[in-house]
Protein backbone atom coordinates (compact mmCIF):
# COMPACT_ATOMS: atom_id res chain seq x y z
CA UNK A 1 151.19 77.62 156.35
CA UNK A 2 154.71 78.87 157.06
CA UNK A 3 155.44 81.66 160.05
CA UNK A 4 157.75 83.97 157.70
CA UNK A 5 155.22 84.11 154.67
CA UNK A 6 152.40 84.62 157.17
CA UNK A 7 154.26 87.19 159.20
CA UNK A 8 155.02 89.26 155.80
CA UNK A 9 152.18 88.95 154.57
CA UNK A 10 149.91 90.64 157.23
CA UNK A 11 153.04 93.46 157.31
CA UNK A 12 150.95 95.86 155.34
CA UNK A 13 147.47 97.22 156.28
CA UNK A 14 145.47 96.83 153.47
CA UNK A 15 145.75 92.58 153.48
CA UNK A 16 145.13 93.33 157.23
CA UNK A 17 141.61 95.00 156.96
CA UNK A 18 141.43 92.47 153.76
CA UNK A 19 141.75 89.45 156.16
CA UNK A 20 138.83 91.43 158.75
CA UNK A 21 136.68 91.38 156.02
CA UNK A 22 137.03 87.82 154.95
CA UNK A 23 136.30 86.63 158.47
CA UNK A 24 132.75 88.06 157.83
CA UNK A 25 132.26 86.77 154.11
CA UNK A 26 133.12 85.25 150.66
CA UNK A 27 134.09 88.48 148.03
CA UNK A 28 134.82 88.61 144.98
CA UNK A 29 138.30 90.78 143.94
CA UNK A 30 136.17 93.28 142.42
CA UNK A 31 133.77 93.59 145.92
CA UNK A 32 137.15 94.09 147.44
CA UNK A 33 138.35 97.04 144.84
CA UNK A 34 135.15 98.73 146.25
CA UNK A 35 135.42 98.76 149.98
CA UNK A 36 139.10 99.44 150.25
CA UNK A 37 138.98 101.59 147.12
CA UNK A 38 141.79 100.73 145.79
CA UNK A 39 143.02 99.69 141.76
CA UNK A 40 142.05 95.96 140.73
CA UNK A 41 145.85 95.29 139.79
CA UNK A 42 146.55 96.55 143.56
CA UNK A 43 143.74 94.63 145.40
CA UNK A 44 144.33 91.24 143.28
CA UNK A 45 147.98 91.51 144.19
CA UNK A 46 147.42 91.92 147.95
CA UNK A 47 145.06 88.93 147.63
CA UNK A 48 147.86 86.83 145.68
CA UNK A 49 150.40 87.39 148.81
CA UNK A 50 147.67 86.07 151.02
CA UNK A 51 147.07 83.03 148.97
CA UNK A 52 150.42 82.05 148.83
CA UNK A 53 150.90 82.57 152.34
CA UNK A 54 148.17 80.22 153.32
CA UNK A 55 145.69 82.79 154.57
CA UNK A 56 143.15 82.87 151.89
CA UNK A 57 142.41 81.27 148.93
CA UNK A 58 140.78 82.28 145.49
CA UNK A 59 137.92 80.19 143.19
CA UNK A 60 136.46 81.21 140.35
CA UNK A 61 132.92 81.51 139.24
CA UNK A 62 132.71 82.13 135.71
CA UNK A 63 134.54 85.90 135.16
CA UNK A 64 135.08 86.82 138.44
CA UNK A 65 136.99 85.38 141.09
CA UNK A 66 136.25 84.95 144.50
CA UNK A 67 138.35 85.06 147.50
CA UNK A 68 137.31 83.64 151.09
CA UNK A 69 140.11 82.81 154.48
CA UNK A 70 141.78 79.91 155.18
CA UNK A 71 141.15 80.76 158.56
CA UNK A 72 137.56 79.98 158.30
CA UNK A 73 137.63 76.34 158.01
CA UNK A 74 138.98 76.42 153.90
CA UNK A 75 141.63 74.37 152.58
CA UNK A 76 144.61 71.99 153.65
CA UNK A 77 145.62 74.10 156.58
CA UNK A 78 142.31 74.64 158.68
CA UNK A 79 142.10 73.31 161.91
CA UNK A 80 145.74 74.07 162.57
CA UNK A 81 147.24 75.65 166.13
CA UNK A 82 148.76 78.95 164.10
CA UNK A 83 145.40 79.42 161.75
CA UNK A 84 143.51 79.28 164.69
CA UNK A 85 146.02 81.78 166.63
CA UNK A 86 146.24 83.99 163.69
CA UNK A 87 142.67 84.20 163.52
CA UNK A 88 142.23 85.33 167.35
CA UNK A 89 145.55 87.96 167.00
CA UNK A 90 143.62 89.53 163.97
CA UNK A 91 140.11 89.42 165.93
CA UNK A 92 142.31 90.79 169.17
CA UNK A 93 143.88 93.64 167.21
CA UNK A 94 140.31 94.99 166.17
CA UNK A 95 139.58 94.73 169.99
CA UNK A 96 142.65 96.47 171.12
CA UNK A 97 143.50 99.02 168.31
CA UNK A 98 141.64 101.85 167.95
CA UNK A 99 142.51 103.28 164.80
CA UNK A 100 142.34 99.23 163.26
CA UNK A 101 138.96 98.78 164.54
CA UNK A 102 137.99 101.95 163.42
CA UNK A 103 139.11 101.48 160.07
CA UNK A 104 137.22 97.91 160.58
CA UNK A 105 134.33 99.13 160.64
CA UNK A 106 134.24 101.75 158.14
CA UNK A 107 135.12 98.93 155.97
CA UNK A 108 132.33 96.86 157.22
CA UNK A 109 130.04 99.40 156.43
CA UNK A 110 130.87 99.76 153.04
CA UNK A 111 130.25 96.14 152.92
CA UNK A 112 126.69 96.11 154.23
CA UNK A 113 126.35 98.58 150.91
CA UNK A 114 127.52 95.18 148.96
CA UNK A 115 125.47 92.50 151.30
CA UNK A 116 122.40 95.09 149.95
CA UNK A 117 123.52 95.26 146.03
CA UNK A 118 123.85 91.67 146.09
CA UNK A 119 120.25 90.98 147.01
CA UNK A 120 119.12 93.56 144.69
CA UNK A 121 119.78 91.59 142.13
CA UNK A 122 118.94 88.60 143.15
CA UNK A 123 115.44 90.47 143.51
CA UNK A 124 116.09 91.91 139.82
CA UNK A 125 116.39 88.17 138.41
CA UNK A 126 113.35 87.07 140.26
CA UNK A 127 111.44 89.97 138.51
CA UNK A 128 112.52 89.01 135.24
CA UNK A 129 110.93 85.21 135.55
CA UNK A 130 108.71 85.75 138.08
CA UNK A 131 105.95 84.73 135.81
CA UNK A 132 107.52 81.76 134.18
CA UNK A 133 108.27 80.75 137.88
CA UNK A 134 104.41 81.48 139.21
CA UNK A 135 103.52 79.19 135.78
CA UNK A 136 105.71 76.29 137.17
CA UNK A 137 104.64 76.82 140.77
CA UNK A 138 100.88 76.57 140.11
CA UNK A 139 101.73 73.21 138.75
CA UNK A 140 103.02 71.68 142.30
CA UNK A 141 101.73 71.58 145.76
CA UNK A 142 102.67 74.02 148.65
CA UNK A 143 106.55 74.35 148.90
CA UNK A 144 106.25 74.71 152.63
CA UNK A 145 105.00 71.09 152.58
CA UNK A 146 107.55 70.19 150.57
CA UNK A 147 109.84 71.23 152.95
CA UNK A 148 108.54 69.93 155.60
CA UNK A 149 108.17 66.69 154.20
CA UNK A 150 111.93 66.78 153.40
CA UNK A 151 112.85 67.88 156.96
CA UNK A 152 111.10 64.96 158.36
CA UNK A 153 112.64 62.50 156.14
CA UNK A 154 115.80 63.35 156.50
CA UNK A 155 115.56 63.56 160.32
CA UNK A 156 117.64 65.60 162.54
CA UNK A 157 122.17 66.03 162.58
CA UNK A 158 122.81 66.16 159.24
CA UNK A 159 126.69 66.59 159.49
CA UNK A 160 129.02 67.75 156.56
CA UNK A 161 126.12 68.34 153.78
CA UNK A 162 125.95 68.62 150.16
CA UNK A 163 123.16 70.48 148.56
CA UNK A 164 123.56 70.06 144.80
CA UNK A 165 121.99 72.30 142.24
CA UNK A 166 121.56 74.85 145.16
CA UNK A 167 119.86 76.73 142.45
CA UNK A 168 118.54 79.46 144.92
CA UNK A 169 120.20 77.70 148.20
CA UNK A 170 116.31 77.49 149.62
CA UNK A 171 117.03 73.97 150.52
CA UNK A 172 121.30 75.06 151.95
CA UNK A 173 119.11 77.74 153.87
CA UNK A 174 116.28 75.38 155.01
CA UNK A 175 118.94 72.51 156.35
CA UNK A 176 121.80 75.15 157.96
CA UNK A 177 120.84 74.63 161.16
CA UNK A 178 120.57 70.67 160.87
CA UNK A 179 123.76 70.62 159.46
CA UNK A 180 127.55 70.93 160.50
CA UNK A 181 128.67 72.49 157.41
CA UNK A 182 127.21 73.22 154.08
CA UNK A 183 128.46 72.70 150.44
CA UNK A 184 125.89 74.50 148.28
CA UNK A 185 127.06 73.31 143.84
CA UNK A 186 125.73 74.77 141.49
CA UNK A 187 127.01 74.82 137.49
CA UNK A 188 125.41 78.23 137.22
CA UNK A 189 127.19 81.50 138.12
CA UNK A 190 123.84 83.27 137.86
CA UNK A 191 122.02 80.42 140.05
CA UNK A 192 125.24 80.66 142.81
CA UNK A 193 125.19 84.41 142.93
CA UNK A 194 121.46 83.82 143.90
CA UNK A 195 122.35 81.78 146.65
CA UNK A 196 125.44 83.70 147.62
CA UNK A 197 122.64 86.34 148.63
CA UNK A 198 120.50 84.35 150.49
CA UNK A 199 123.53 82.76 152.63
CA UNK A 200 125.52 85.87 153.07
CA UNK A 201 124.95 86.16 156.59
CA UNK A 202 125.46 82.40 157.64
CA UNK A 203 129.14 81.81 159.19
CA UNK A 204 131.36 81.68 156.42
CA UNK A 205 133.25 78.97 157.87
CA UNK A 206 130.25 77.02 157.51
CA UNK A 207 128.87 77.81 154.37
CA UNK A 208 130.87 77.40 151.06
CA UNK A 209 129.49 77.82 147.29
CA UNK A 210 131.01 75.76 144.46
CA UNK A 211 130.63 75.98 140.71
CA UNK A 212 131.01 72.26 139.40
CA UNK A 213 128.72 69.82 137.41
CA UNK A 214 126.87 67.26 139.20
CA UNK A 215 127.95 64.46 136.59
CA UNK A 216 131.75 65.37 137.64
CA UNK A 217 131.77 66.67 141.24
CA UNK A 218 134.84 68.52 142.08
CA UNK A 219 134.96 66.61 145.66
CA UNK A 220 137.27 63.61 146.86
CA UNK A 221 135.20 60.48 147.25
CA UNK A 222 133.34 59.94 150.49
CA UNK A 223 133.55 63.32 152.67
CA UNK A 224 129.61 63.83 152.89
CA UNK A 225 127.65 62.44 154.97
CA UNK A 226 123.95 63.77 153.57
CA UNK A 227 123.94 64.54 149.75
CA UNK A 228 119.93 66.54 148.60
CA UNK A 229 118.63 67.03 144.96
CA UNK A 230 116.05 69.35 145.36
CA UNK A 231 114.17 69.46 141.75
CA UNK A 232 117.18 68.72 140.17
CA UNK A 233 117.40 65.11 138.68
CA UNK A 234 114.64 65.99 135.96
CA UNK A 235 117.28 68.08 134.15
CA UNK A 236 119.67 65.10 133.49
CA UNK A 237 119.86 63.20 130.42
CA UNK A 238 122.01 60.54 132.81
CA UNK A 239 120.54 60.68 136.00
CA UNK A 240 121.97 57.08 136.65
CA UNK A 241 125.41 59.47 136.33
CA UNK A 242 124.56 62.17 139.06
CA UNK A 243 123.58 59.41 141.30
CA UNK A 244 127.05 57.65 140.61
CA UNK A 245 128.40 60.53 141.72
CA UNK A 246 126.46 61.64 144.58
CA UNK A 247 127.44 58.00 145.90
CA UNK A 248 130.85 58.46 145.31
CA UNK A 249 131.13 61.37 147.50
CA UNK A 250 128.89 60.01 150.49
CA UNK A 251 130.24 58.52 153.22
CA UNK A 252 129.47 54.56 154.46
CA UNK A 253 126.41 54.63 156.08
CA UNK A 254 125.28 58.70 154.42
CA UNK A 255 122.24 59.82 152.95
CA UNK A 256 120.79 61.24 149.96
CA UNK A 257 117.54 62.80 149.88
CA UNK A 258 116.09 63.37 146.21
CA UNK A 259 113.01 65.83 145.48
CA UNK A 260 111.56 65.19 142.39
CA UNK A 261 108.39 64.48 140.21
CA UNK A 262 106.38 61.70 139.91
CA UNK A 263 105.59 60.52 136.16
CA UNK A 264 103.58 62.96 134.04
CA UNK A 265 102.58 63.88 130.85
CA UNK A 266 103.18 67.88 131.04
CA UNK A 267 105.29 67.95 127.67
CA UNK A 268 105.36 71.53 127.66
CA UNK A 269 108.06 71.78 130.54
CA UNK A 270 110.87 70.01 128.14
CA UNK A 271 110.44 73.44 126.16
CA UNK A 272 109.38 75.46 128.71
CA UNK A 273 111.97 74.76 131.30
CA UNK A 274 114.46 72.59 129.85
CA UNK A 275 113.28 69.42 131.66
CA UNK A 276 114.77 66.21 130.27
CA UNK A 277 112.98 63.92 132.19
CA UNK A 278 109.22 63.80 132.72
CA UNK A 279 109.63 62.20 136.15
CA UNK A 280 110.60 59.17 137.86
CA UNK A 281 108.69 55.99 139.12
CA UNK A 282 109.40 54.77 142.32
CA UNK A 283 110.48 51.11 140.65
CA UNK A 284 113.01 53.37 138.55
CA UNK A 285 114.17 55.75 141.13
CA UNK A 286 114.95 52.86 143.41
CA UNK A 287 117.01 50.69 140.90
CA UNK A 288 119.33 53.99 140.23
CA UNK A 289 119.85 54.23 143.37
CA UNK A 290 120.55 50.29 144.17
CA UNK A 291 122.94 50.39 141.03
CA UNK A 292 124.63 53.78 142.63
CA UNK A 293 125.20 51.89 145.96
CA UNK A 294 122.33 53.35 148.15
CA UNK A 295 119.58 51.17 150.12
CA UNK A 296 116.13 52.58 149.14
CA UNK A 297 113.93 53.19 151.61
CA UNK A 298 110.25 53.63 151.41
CA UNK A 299 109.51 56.77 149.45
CA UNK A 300 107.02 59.84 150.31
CA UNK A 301 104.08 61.21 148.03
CA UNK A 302 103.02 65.40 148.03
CA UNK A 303 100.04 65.86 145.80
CA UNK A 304 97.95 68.60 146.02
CA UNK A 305 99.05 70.24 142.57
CA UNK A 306 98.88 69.26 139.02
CA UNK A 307 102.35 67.36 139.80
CA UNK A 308 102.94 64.80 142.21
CA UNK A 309 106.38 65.61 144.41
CA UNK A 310 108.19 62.70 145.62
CA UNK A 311 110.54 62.35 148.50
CA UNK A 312 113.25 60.07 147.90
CA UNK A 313 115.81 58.85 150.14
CA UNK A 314 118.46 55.92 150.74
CA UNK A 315 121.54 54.81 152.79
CA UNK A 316 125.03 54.76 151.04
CA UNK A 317 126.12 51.46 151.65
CA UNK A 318 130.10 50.38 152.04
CA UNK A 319 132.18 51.88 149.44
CA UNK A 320 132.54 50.07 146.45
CA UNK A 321 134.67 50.37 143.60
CA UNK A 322 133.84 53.49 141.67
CA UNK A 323 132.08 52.94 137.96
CA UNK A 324 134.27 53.77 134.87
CA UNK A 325 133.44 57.51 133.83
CA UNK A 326 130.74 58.15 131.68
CA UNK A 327 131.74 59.43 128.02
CA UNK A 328 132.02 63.20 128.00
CA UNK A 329 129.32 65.37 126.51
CA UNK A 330 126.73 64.79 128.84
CA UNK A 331 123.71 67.78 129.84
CA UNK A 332 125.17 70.79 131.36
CA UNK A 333 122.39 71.54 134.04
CA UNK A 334 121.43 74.29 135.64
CA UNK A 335 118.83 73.84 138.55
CA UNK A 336 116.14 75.81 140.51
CA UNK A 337 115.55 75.43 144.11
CA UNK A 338 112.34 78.25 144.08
């Protein structure tokens, strides 16, 4: 982040009230076009000036692109004496100015009109499967205890987390707290605009959404220190791979906590709900994740439905030399946290 590029690019109003907005959330360009109300072409080349000045940065998510502030905690530069100090001259400005904060909040309000549209359709997409979901729900016991059972066997600071197949972000919502910062992956767009609505009002600079694939996570190795599956694994054709991975990322001496099924015999979810695994024994589950570099430890049974739940969890060990990448082609999975 250099002083000149910074300077010029908060020189001109509209990436001013742009940056105000971003301390309060993730948007996409096109939730930008409708707060400020200006063209696309105009909005995505304010956005480009504060990208290349180190302010903000963009990812996308399918078609649309999102941006969120480098101020917040985001990218190479956090952390740093003028990010900080920009971030508390923009914040002072809004205090100080009038007309600014005036013009702040306006804009604010307009996004409260977005915060509501986005959980509209998050409540739209529930509709539309809420009775394939009630089918699979009936199935297992009582999510609160499933919960519960997870909180208590994961225990309490969780540190720099990694939820992956958000799905929902149920579990990056149930473990915030817990948690120093969350990473909430999910391959789905539709799945991470679900969870984009849930976590909209957590601090952005400690909540981030990625699109990636857990057999090929888009993270340098070892910067987590608790990695959760939360009904996830089933949908792998390699789960041996997503556990490679998930190791890979954890830090010496992190955990991984995997929700899962038991063994079963309901052959109807491989159709049904794209299950490619009809659940893991506890001799299995705890060679994967021996092979992956994890200790086991003693795993925890939920029954109570149709479908045993098990609670799995395990220690990364010291780092060892990473396993040769798996041959491409593997599932593409999209995941459910309900």
């Amino acid at each position: 982040m250099q002083i000149e590029s910074l300077l010029r690019a908060l020189s001109d109003p509209s990436r001013l009230r742009i940056m105000r907005l971003l301390a309060s959330m993730e948007l996409a360009v096109g939730e930008i076009v409708q707060v400020l109300g200006q063209s696309q072409p105009r909005i995505s080349r304010h956005v480009k000036i504060l990208c290349d000045a180190g302010l903000a940065e963009r990812h996308r998510e399918g078609s649309w692109v999102y941006v969120r502030s480098r101020l917040n905690g985001h990218g190479s530069a956090p952390g740093s004496a003028l990010a900080a100090t920009t971030a508390a001259l923009l914040s002072a400005a809004e205090q100080d100015d009038s007309a600014f904060a005036a013009q702040c909040a306006a804009d604010r309000a307009r996004l409260a009109a977005i915060r509501a549209a986005r959980a509209a359709r998050a409540a739209d997409y529930f509709a539309a499967r809420a009775v394939e979901w009630d089918q699979l729900r009936d199935l297992l016991c009582d999510p609160v205890r499933v919960e519960q059972e997870l909180c208590l066997a994961l225990g309490g600071d969780l540190g720099v987390l990694l939820d992956i197949g958000t799905g929902t972000g149920r579990i990056a919502e149930l473990l915030f707290a817990r948690a120093a910062h969350v990473t909430a992956l999910d391959r789905s767009h539709d799945m991470l605009a679900l969870a984009r609505a849930r976590l909209q009002d957590f601090p952005p600079e400690r909540v981030e959404l990625v699109q990636g694939d857990f057999t090929a996570l888009p993270f340098a190795d070892a910067v987590f220190d608790t990695v959760t599956l939360h009904q996830v694994l089933h949908y792998a054709q390699m789960p041996e791979r997503a556990l490679d991975e998930a190791a890979r990322v954890t830090r010496p001496g992190g955990r991984i906590a995997i929700v899962d099924l038991a063994p079963h015999g309901r052959e109807e979810l491989r159709d049904v709900h794209a299950h490619a695994r009809l659940g893991f024994a506890d001799e299995a589950m705890a060679h994967m994740l021996a092979e992956a570099g994890f200790a086991p430890h003693v795993p925890r049974t939920l029954d109570g439905g149709d479908l045993t739940i098990k609670v799995w969890t395990a220690t990364r060990g010291a780092l060892s030399a990473r396993k040769q990448p798996m041959p491409s082609g593997s599932a593409q999975i999209p995941s459910l946290s309900l």
